[in-house]
Protein backbone atom coordinates (compact mmCIF):
# COMPACT_ATOMS: atom_id res chain seq x y z
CA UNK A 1 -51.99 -32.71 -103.70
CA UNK A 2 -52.71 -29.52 -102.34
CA UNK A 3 -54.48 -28.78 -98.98
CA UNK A 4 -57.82 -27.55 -98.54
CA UNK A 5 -57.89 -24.16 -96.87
CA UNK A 6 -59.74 -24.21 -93.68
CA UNK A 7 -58.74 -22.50 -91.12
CA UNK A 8 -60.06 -18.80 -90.73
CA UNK A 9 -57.81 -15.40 -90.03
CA UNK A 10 -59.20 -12.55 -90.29
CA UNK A 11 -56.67 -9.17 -90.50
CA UNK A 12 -57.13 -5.17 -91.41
CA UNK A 13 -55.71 -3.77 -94.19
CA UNK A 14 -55.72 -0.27 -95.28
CA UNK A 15 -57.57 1.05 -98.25
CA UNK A 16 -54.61 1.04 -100.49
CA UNK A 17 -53.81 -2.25 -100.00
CA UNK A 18 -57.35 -3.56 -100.11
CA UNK A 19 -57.99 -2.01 -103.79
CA UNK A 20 -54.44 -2.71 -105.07
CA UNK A 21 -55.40 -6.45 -103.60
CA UNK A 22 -58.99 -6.16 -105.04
CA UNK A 23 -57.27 -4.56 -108.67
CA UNK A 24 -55.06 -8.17 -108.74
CA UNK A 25 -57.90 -10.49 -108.17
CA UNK A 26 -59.62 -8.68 -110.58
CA UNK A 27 -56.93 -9.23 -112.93
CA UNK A 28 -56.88 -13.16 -112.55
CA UNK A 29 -60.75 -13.77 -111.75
CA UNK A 30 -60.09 -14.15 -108.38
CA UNK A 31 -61.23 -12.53 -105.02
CA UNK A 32 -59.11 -10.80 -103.17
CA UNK A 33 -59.79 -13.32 -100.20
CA UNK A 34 -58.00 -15.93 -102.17
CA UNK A 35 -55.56 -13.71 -103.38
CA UNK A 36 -54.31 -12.95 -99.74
CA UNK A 37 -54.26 -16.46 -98.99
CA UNK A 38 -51.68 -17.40 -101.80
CA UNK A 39 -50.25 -14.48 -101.29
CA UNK A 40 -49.42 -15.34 -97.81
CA UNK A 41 -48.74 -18.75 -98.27
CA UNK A 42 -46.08 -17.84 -100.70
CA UNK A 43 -44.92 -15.24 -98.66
CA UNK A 44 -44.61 -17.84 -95.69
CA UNK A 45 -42.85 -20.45 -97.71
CA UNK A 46 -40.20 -18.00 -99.08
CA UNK A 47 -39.62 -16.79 -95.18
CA UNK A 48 -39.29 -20.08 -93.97
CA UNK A 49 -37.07 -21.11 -97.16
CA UNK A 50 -34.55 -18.06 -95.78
CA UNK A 51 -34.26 -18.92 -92.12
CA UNK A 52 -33.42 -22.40 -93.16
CA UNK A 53 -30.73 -20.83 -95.91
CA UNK A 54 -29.05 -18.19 -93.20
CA UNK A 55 -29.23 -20.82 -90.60
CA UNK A 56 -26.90 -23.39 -93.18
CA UNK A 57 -25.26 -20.32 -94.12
CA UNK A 58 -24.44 -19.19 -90.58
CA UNK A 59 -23.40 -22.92 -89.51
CA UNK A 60 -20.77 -23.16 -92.59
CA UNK A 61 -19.46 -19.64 -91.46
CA UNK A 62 -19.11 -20.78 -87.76
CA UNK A 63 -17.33 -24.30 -89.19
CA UNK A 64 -15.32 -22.18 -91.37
CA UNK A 65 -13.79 -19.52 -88.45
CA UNK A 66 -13.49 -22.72 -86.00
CA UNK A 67 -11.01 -24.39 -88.29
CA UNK A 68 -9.13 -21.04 -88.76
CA UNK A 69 -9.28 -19.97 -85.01
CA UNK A 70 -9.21 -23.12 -83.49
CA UNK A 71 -4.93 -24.31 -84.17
CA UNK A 72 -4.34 -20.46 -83.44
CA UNK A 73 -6.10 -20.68 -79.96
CA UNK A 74 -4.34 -23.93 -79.00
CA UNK A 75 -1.07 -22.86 -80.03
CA UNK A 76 -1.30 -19.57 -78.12
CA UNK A 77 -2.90 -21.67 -75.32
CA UNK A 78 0.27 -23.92 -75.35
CA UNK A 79 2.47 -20.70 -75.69
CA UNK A 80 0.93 -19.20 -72.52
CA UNK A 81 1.64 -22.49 -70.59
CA UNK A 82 5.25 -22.89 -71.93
CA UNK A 83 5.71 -19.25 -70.69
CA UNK A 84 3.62 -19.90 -67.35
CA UNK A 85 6.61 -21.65 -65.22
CA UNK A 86 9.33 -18.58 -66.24
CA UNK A 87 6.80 -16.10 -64.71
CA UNK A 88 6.16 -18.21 -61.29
């Protein structure tokens, strides 16, 4: 079920972008008004739908370099220690 809209913005556009805007609605027998607001809502769906993508894809990289890095830090961890009593 979709949610009634009803909650005000208001925001400036320039000329351009208020006939190109106006043009669409047009198109589709709708006003520019409600254009905006799918528009938008679309536009903050597909935003949202990327953080949550770089954020699994960012994770997965960070999982991926620990398991590489990680047995290469502890074994030149261990190697520093084995060579720590020769230098004292």
């Amino acid at each position: 079920m979709a949610e009634t809209r009803s909650e005000r913005i208001a925001i400036k556009v320039t000329p351009q972008v208020h006939a190109e805007l106006k043009r669409l609605a047009d198109e589709i027998g709708q006003t520019p008004s409600t254009l905006a607001a799918v528009y938008l809502g679309e536009m903050i769906n597909k935003k949202r739908v990327e953080r949550e993508t770089n954020q699994r894809i960012a994770e997965a990289v960070g999982s991926s370099v620990k398991q590489i890095l990680e047995p290469m830090a502890l074994a030149f961890d261990q190697a520093m220690a084995d060579r720590l009593p020769e230098e004292i």
